[in-house]
PDB file of N, CA and C in Angstrom:
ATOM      1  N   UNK A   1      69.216  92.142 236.914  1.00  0.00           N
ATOM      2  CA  UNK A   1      69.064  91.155 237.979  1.00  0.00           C
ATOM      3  C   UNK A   1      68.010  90.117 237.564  1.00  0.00           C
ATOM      4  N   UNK A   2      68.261  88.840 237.770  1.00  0.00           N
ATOM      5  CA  UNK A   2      67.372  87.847 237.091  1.00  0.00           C
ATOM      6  C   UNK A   2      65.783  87.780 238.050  1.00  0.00           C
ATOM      7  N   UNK A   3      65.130  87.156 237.959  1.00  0.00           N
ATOM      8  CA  UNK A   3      64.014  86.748 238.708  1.00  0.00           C
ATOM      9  C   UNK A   3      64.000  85.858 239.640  1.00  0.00           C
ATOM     10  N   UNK A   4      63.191  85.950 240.346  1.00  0.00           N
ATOM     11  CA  UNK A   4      63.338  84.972 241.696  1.00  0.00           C
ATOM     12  C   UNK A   4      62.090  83.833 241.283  1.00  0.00           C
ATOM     13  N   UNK A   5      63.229  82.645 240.633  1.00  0.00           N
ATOM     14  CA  UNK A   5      62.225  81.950 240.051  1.00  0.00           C
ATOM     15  C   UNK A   5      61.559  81.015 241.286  1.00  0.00           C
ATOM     16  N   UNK A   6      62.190  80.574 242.397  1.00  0.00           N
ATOM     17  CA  UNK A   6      61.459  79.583 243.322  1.00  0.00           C
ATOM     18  C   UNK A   6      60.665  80.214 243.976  1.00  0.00           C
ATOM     19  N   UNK A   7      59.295  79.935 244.480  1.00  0.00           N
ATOM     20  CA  UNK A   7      58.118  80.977 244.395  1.00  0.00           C
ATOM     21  C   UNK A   7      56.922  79.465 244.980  1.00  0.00           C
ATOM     22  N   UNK A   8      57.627  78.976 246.142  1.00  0.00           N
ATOM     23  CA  UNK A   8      56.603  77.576 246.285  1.00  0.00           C
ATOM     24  C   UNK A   8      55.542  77.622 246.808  1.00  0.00           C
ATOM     25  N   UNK A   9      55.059  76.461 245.972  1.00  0.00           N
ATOM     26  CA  UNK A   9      53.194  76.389 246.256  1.00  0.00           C
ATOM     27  C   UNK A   9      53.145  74.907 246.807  1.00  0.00           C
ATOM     28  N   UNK A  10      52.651  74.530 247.702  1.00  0.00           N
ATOM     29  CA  UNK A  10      52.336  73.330 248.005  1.00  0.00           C
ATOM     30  C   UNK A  10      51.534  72.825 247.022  1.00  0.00           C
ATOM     31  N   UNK A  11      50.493  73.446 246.429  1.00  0.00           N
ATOM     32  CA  UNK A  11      49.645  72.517 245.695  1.00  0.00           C
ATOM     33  C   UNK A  11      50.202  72.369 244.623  1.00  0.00           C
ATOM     34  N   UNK A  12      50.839  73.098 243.765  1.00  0.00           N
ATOM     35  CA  UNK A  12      51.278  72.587 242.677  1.00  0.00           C
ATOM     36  C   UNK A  12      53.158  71.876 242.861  1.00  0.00           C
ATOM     37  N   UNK A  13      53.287  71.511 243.847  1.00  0.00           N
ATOM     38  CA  UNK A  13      54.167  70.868 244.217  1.00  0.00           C
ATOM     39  C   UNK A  13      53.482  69.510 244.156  1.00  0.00           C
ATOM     40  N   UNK A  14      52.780  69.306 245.308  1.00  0.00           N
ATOM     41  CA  UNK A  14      51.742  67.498 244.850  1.00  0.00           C
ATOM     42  C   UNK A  14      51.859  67.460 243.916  1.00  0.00           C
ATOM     43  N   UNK A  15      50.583  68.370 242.962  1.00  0.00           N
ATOM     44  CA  UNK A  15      50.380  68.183 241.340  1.00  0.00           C
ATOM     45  C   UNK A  15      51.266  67.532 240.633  1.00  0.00           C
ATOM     46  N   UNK A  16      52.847  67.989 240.363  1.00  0.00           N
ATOM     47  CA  UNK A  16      53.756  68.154 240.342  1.00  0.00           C
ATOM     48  C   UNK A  16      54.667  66.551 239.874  1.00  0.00           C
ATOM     49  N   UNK A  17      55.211  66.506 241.649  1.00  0.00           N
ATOM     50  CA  UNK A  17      55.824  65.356 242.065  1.00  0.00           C
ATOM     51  C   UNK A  17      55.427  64.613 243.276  1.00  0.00           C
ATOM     52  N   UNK A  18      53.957  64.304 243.751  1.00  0.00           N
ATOM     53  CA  UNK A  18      53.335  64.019 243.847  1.00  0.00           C
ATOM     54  C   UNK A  18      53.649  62.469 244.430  1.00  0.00           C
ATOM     55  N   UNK A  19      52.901  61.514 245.051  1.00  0.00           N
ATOM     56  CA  UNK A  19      52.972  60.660 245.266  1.00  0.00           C
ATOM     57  C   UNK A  19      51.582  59.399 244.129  1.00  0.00           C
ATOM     58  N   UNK A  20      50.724  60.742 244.282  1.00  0.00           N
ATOM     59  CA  UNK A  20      49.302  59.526 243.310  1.00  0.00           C
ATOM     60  C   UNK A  20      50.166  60.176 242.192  1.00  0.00           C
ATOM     61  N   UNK A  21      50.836  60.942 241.858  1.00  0.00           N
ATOM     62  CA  UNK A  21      50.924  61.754 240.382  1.00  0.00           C
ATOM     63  C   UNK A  21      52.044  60.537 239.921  1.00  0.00           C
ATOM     64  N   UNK A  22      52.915  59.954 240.433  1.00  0.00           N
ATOM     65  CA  UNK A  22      54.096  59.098 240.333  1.00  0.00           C
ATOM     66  C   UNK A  22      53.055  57.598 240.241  1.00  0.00           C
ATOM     67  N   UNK A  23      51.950  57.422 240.975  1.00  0.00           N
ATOM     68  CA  UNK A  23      51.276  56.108 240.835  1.00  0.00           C
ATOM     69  C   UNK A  23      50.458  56.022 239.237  1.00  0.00           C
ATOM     70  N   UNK A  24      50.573  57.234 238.891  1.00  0.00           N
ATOM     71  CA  UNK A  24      49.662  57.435 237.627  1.00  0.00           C
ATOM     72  C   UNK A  24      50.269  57.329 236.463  1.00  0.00           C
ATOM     73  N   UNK A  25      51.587  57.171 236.110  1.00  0.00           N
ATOM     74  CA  UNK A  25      51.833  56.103 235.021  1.00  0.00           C
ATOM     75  C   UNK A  25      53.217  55.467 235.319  1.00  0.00           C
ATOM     76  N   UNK A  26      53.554  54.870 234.226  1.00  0.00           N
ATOM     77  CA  UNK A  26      54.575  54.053 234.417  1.00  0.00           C
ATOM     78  C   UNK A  26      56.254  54.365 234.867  1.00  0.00           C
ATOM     79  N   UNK A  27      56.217  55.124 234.284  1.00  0.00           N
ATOM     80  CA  UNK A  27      57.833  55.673 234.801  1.00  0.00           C
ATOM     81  C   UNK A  27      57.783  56.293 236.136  1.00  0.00           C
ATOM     82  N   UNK A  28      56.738  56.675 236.184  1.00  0.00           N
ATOM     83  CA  UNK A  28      56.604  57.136 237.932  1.00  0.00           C
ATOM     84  C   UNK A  28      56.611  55.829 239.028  1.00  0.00           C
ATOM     85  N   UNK A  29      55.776  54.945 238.598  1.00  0.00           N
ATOM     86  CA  UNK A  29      56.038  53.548 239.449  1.00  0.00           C
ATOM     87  C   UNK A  29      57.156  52.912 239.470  1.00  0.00           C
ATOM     88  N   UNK A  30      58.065  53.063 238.121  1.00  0.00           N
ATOM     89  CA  UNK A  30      59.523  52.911 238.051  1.00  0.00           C
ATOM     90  C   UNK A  30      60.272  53.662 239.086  1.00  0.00           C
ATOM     91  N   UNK A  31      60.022  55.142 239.013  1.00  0.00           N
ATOM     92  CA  UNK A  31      61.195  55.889 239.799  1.00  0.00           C
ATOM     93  C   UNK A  31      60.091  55.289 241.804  1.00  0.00           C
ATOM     94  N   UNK A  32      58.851  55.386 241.805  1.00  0.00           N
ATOM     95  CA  UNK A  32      58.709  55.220 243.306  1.00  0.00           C
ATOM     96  C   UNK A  32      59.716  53.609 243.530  1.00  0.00           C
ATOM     97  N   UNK A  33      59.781  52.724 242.838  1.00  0.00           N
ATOM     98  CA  UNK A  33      59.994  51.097 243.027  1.00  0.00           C
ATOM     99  C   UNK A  33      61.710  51.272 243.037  1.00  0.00           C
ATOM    100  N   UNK A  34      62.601  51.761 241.937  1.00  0.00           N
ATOM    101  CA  UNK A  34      63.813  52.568 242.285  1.00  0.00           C
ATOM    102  C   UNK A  34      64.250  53.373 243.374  1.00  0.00           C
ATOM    103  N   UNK A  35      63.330  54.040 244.065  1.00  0.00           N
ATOM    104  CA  UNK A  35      63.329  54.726 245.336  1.00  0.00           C
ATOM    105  C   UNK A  35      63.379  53.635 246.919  1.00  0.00           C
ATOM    106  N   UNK A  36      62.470  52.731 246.984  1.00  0.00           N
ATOM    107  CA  UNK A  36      62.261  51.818 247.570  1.00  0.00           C
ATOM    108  C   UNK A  36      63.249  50.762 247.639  1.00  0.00           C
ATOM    109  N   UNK A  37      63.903  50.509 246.732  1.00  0.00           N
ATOM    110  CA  UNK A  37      64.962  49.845 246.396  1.00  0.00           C
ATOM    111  C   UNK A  37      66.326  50.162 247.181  1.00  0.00           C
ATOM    112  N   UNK A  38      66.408  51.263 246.630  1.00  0.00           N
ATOM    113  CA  UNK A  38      67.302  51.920 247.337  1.00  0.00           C
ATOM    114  C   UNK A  38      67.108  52.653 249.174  1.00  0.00           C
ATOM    115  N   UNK A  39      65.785  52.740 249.577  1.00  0.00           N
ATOM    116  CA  UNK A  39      65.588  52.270 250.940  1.00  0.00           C
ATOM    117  C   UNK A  39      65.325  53.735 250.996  1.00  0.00           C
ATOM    118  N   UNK A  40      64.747  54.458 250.422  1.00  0.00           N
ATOM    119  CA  UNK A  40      64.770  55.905 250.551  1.00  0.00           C
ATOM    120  C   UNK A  40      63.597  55.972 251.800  1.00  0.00           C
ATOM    121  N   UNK A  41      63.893  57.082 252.487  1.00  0.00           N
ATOM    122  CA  UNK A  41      62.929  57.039 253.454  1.00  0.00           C
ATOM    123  C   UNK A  41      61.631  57.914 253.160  1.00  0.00           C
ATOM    124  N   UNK A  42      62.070  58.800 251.960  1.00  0.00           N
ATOM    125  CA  UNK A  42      60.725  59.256 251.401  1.00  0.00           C
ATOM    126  C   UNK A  42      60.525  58.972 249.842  1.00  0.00           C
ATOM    127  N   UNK A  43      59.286  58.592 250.154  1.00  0.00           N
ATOM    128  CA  UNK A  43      59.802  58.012 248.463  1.00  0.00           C
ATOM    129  C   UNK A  43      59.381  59.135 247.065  1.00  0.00           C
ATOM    130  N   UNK A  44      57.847  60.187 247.872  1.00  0.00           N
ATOM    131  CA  UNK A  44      57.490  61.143 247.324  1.00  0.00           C
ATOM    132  C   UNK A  44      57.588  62.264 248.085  1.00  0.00           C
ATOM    133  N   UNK A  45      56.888  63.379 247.399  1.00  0.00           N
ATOM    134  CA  UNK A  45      56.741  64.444 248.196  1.00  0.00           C
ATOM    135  C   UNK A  45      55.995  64.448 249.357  1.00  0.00           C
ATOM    136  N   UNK A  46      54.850  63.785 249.075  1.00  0.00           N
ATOM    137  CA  UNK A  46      54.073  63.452 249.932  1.00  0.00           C
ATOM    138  C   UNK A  46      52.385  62.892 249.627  1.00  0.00           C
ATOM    139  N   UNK A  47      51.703  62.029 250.287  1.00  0.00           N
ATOM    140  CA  UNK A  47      50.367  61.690 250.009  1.00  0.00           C
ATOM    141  C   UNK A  47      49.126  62.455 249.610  1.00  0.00           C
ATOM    142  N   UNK A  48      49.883  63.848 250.996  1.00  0.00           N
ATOM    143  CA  UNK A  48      48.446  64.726 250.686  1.00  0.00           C
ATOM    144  C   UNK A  48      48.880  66.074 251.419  1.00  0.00           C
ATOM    145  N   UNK A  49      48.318  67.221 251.285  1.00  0.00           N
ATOM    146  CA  UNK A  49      49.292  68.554 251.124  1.00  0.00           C
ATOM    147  C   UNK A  49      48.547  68.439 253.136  1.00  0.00           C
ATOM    148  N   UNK A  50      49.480  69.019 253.793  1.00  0.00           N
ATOM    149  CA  UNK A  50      49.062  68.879 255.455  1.00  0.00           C
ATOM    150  C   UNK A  50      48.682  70.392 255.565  1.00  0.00           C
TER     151      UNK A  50
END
């Protein structure tokens, strides 16, 4: 029987895919500006873990 790989953590979810983590280099400002584009209503995971 395999492992139960999904096992979620909020914090290393931010870390992750992230909203500052996507502002922090370039292809991430690509995919948030691609997201926006397309009218997504979320564009990250989120700002900050609630």
């Amino acid at each position: 029987m395999p492992k139960r790989t999904w096992n979620p953590k909020k914090l290393k979810r931010m870390r992750k895919h992230g909203f500052l983590k996507r502002l922090a280099s370039a292809a991430g400002k690509a995919i948030l500006k691609r997201r926006r584009a397309k009218g997504r209503a979320s564009l990250a995971v989120a700002k900050k873990i609630k």
